[in-house]
Protein backbone atom coordinates (compact mmCIF):
# COMPACT_ATOMS: atom_id res chain seq x y z
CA UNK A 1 153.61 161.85 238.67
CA UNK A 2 151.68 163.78 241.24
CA UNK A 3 148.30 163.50 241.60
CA UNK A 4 145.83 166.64 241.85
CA UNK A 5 144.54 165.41 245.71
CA UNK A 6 148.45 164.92 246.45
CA UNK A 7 149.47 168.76 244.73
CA UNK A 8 146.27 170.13 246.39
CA UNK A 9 147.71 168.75 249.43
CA UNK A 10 151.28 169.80 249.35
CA UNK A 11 150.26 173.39 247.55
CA UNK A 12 146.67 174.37 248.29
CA UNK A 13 145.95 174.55 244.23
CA UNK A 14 146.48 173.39 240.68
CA UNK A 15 149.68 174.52 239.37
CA UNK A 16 149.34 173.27 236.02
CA UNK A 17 151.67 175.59 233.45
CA UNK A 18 149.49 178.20 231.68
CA UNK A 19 150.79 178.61 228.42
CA UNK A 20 152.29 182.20 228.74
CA UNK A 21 150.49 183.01 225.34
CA UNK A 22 147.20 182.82 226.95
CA UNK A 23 144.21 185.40 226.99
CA UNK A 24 143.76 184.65 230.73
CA UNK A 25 141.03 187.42 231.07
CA UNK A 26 139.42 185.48 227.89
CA UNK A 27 139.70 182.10 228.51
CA UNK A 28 137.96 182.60 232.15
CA UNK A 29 135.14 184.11 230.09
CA UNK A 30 134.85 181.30 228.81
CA UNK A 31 135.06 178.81 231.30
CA UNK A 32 132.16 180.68 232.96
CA UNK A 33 129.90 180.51 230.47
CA UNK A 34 130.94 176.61 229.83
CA UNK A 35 130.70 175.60 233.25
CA UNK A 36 127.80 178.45 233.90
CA UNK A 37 130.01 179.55 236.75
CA UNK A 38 129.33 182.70 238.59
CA UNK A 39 133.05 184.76 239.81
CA UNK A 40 132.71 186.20 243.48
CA UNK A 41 135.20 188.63 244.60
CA UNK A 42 136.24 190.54 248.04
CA UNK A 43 136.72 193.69 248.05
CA UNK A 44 140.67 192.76 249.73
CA UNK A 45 141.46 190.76 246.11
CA UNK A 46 144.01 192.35 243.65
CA UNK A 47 142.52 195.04 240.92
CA UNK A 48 143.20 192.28 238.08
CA UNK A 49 140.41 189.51 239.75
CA UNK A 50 137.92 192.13 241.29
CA UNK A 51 138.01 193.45 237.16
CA UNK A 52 136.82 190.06 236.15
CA UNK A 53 134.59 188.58 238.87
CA UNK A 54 130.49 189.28 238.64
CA UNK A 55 129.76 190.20 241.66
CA UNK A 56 132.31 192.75 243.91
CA UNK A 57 131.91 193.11 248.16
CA UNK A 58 131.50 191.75 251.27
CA UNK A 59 132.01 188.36 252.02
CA UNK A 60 128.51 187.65 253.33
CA UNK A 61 126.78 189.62 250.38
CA UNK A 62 128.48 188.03 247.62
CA UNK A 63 127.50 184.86 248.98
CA UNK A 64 124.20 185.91 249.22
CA UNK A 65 124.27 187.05 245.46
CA UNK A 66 125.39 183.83 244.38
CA UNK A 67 122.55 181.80 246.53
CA UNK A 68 120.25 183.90 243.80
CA UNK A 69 121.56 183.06 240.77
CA UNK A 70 120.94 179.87 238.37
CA UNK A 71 124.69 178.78 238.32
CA UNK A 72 125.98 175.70 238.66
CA UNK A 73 129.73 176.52 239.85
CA UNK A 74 130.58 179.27 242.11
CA UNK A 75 133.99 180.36 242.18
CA UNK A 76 135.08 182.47 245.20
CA UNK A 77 137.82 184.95 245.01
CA UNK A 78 138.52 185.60 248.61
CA UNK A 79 139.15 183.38 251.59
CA UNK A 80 138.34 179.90 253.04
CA UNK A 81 135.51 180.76 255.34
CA UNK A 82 134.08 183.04 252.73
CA UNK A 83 133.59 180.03 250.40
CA UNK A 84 132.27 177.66 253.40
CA UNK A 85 129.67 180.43 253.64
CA UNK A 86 128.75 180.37 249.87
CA UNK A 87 128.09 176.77 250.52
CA UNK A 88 125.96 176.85 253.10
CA UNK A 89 124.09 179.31 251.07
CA UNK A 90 124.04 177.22 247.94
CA UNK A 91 124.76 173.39 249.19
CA UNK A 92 123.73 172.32 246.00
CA UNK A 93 126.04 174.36 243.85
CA UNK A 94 130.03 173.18 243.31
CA UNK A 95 132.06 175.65 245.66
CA UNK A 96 135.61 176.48 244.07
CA UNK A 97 138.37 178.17 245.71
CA UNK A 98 141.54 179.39 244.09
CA UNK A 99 143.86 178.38 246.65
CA UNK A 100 143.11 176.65 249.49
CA UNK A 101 145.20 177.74 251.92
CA UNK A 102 144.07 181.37 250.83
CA UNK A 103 142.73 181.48 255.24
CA UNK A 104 142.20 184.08 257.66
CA UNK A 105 144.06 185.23 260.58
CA UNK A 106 140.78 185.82 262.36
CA UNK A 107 139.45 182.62 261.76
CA UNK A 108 142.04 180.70 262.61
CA UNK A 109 141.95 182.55 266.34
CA UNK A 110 139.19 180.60 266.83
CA UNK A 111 139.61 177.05 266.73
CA UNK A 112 136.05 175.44 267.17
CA UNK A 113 136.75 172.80 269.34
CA UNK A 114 138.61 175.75 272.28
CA UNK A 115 135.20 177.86 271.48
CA UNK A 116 133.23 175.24 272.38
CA UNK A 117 134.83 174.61 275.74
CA UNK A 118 134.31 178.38 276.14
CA UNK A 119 130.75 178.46 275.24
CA UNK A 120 130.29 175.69 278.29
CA UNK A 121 131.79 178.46 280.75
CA UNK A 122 128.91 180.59 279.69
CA UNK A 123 125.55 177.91 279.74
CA UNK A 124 122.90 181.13 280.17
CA UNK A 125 124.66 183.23 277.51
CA UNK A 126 123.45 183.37 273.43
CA UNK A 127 126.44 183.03 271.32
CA UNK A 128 126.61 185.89 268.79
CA UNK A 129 129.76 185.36 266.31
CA UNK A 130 131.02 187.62 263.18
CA UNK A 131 130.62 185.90 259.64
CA UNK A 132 134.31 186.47 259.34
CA UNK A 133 134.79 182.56 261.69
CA UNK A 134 134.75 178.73 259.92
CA UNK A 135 131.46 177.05 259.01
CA UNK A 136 132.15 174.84 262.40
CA UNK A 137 131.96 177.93 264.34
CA UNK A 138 128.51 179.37 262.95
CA UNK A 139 127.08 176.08 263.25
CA UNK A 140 128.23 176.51 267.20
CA UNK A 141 126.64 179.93 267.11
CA UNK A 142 122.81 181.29 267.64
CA UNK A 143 123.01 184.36 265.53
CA UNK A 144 125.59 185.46 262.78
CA UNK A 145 126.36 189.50 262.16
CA UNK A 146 128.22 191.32 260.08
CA UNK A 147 130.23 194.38 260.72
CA UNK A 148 127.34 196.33 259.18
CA UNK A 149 124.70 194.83 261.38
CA UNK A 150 126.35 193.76 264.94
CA UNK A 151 125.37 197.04 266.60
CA UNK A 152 121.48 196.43 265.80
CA UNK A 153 121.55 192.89 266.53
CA UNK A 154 123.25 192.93 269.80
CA UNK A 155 120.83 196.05 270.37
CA UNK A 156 117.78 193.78 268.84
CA UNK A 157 117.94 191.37 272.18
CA UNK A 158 116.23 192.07 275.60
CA UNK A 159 118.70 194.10 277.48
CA UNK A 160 118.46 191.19 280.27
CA UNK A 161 120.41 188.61 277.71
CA UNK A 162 123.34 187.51 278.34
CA UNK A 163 125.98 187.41 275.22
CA UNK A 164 129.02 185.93 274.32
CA UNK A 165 130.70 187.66 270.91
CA UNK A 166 133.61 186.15 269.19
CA UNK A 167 135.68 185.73 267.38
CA UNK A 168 136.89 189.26 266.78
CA UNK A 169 137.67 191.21 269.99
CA UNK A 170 137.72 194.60 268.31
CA UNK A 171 134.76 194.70 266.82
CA UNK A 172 133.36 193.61 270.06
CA UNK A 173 135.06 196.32 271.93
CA UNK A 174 133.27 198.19 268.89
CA UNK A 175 129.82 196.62 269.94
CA UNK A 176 130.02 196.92 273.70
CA UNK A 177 130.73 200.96 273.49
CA UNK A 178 127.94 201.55 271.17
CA UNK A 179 125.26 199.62 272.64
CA UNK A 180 126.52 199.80 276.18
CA UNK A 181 126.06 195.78 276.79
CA UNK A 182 127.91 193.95 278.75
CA UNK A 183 129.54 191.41 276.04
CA UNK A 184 131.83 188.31 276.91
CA UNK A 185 134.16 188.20 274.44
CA UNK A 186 136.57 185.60 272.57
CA UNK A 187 139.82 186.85 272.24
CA UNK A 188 140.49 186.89 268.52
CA UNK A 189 141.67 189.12 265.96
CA UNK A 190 142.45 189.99 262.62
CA UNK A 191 146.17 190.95 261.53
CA UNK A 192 145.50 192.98 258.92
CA UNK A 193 143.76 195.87 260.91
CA UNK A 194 145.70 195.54 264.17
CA UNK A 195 149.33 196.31 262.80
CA UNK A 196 147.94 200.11 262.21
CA UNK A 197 150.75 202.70 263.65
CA UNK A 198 148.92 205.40 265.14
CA UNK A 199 152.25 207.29 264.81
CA UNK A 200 152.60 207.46 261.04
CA UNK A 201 148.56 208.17 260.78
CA UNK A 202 148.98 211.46 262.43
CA UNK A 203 151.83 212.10 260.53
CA UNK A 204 149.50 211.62 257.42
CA UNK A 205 146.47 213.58 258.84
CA UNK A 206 149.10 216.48 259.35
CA UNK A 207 150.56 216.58 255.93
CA UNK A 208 146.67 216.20 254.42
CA UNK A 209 144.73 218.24 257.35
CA UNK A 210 141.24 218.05 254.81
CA UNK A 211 141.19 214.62 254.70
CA UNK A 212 138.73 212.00 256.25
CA UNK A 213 140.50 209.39 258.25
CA UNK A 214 138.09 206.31 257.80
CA UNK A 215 138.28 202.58 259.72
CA UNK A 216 136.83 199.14 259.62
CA UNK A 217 135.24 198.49 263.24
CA UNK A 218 138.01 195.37 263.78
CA UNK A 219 140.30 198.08 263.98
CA UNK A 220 141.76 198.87 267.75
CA UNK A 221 140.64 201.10 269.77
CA UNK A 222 142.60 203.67 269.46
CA UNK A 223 142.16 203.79 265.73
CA UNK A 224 138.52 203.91 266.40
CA UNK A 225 138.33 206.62 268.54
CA UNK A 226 140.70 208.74 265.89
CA UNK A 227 138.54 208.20 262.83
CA UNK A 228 136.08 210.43 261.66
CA UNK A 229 133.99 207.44 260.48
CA UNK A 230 133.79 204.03 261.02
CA UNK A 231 132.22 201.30 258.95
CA UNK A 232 132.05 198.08 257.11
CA UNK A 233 134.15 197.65 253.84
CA UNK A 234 131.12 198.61 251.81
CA UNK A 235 130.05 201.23 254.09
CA UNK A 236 133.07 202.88 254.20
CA UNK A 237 133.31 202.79 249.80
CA UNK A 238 129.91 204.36 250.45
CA UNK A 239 130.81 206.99 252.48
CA UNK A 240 133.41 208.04 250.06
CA UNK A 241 131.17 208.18 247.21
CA UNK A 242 128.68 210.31 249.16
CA UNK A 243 131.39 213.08 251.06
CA UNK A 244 132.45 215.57 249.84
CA UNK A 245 135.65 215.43 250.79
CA UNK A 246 138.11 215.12 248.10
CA UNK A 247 140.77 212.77 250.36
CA UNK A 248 140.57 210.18 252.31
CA UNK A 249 142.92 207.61 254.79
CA UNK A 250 141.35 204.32 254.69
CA UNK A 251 141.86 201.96 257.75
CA UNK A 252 141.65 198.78 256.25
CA UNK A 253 142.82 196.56 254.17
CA UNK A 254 144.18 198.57 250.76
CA UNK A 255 142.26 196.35 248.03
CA UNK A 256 139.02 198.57 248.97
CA UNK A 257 140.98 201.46 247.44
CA UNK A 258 140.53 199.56 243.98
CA UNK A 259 136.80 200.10 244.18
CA UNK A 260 136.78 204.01 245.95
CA UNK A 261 139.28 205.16 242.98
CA UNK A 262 137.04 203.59 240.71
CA UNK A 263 133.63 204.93 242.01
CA UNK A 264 135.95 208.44 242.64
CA UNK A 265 138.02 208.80 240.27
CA UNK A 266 138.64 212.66 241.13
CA UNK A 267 139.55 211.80 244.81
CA UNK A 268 142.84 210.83 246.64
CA UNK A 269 143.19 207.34 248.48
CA UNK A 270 145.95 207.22 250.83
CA UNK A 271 146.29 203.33 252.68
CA UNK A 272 146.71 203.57 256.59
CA UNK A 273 150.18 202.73 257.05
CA UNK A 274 151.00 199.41 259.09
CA UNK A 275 153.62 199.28 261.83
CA UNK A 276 155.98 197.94 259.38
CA UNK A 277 158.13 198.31 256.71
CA UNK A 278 155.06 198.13 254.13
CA UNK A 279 153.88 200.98 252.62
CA UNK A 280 149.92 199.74 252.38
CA UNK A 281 148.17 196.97 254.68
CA UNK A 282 147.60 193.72 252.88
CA UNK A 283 146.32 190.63 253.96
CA UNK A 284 148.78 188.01 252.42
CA UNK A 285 145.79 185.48 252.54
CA UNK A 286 143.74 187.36 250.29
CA UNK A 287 146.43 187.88 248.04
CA UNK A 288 147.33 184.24 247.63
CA UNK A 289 144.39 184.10 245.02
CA UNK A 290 145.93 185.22 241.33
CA UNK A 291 144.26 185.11 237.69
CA UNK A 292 146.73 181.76 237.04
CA UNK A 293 145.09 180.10 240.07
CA UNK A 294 141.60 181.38 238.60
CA UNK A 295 142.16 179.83 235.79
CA UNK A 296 143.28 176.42 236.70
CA UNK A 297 140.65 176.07 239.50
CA UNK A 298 137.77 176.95 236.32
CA UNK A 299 139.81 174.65 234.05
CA UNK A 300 139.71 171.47 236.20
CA UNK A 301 137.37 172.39 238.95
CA UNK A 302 139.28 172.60 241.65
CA UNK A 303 140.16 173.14 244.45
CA UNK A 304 136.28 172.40 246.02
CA UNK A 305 135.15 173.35 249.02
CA UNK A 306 133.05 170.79 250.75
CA UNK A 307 130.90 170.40 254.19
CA UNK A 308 129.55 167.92 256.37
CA UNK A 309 125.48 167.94 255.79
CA UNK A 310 124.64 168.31 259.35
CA UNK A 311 127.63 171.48 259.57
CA UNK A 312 125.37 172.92 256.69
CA UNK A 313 122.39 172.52 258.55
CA UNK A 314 123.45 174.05 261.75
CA UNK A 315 125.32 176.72 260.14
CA UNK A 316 122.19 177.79 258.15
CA UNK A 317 120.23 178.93 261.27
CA UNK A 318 122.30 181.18 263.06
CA UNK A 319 122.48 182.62 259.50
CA UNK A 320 118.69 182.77 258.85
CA UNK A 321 118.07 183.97 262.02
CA UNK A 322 120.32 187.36 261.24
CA UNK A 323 118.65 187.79 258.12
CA UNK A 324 114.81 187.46 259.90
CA UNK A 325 116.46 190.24 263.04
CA UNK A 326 117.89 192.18 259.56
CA UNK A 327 114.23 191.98 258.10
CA UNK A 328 112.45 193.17 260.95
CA UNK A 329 115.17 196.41 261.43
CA UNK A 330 114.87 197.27 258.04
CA UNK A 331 118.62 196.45 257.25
């Protein structure tokens, strides 16, 4: 018989049958409050886990959330890196992850040990890298951002320092136009918001002239420059709550509509298609995570996500050090 290390392994979580009979909803109600677990979910998981979880956003954020709370477990619906940065945010707390090899195209663009040989290129330059990147790459990094706050950090340092961004090369591009600084970028990406077809967009935007065409900033450049409003995932729910526009195409990936429907319920949602076959952009890592998964990894604790001490350590500051620049801006 397997083992759970040896399934964990081969499968990336606990597949232990669920008797189909099951209250799933229920039952991880009540694993919560037996393990005093607290439920994090991205705004990119399905309707069904974002219904259940106690906190709902952005991957930094939720973390954040979960760093205030008294639990003892947290339980991240989302990605790897996402629950790497819960536990640098709570080392003391027991980090669970549906399914481990829920990862990120972005992240994995990066591999820490190639950045690292790039940082030596650039001796005089601060490293500034996007949350969205492994624990090993913040703890190479001086300052963390977000895609809410990269414009005012970048714009926070003396005009005379030097700056290397990575690991997404769109929302550098994004950075370097709206502060005007002359960024050295890593060439990464995310796959979710660069398979976009500009063609089919304009096809939507002339069947719904009135509507808002809205992107996340790791969109390409040519997105960018069509959208009538760019932001983070929470910005952009924001924006629709606040508009008055009554539609909206949103550039990014389609579990954010989840949330605008909800908060809108009298407005239309229409995904930005994908150059594919598709008819909405998902991120297949995202949706690796399911309530079965859920359950299992709150029934048996597992799969945990670990870190080296000194990775914690290192990762912290670039981290704090965001927070203090966010502080002083008023973010």
């Amino acid at each position: 018989m397997e083992t759970y290390s040896e399934v964990l392994d081969a499968k990336g979580y606990i597949d232990e049958a669920i008797d189909p009979r099951l209250d799933l909803v229920a039952e991880i109600q009540r694993l919560k409050k037996e393990k005093n677990a607290v439920i994090l979910a991205h705004y990119y998981q399905e309707a069904e886990i974002q219904d259940i979880a106690d906190y709902i956003g952005d991957s930094l954020g939720l973390s954040q959330e979960a760093a205030k709370t008294q639990a003892d477990v947290i339980v991240f619906a989302g990605v790897h890196f996402m629950a790497e940065t819960a536990k640098i945010l709570s080392p003391q707390k027991k980090v669970l992850l549906p399914d481990l090899k829920a990862g990120c195209s972005l992240s994995d663009s990066c591999p820490p040990h190639l950045f690292a040989k790039f940082k030596e290129l650039y001796p005089d330059h601060l490293v500034i890298t996007y949350v969205n990147c492994t624990a090993e790459l913040k703890a190479l990094s001086d300052i963390v951002c977000t895609s809410s706050n990269a414009v005012q950090i970048v714009e926070s340092l003396p005009a005379d320092q030097k700056i290397i961004f990575g690991p997404d090369k769109n929302l550098g591009a994004y950075v370097k136009r709206k502060t005007g600084r002359d960024l050295v970028l890593w060439n990464g990406a995310c796959m979710v918001h660069e398979i976009f077809s500009q063609e089919k967009i304009d096809r939507i935007r002339r069947e719904y002239p009135e509507a808002k065409f809205i992107a996340h900033p790791e969109c390409e450049e040519h997105i960018l420059k069509a959208a009538d409003f760019i932001a983070s995932t929470t910005g952009l729910l924001n924006y629709t709550q606040r508009e008055s526009a009554n539609t909206f195409i949103v550039a990014t990936e389609s579990g954010i509509i989840h949330q605008m429907q909800k908060a809108s319920p009298h407005k239309t949602f229409i995904p930005a298609p994908p150059n594919n076959a598709c008819a909405c952009n998902d991120c297949p890592h995202m949706k690796l995570n399911t309530l079965e998964k859920l359950y299992n990894c709150m029934k048996f604790e597992l799969p945990e996500v670990t870190l080296p001490a000194d990775v914690i350590i290192r990762a912290q500051r670039p981290i704090e050090r965001m927070l203090e620049i966010s502080a002083k801006l008023g973010l």
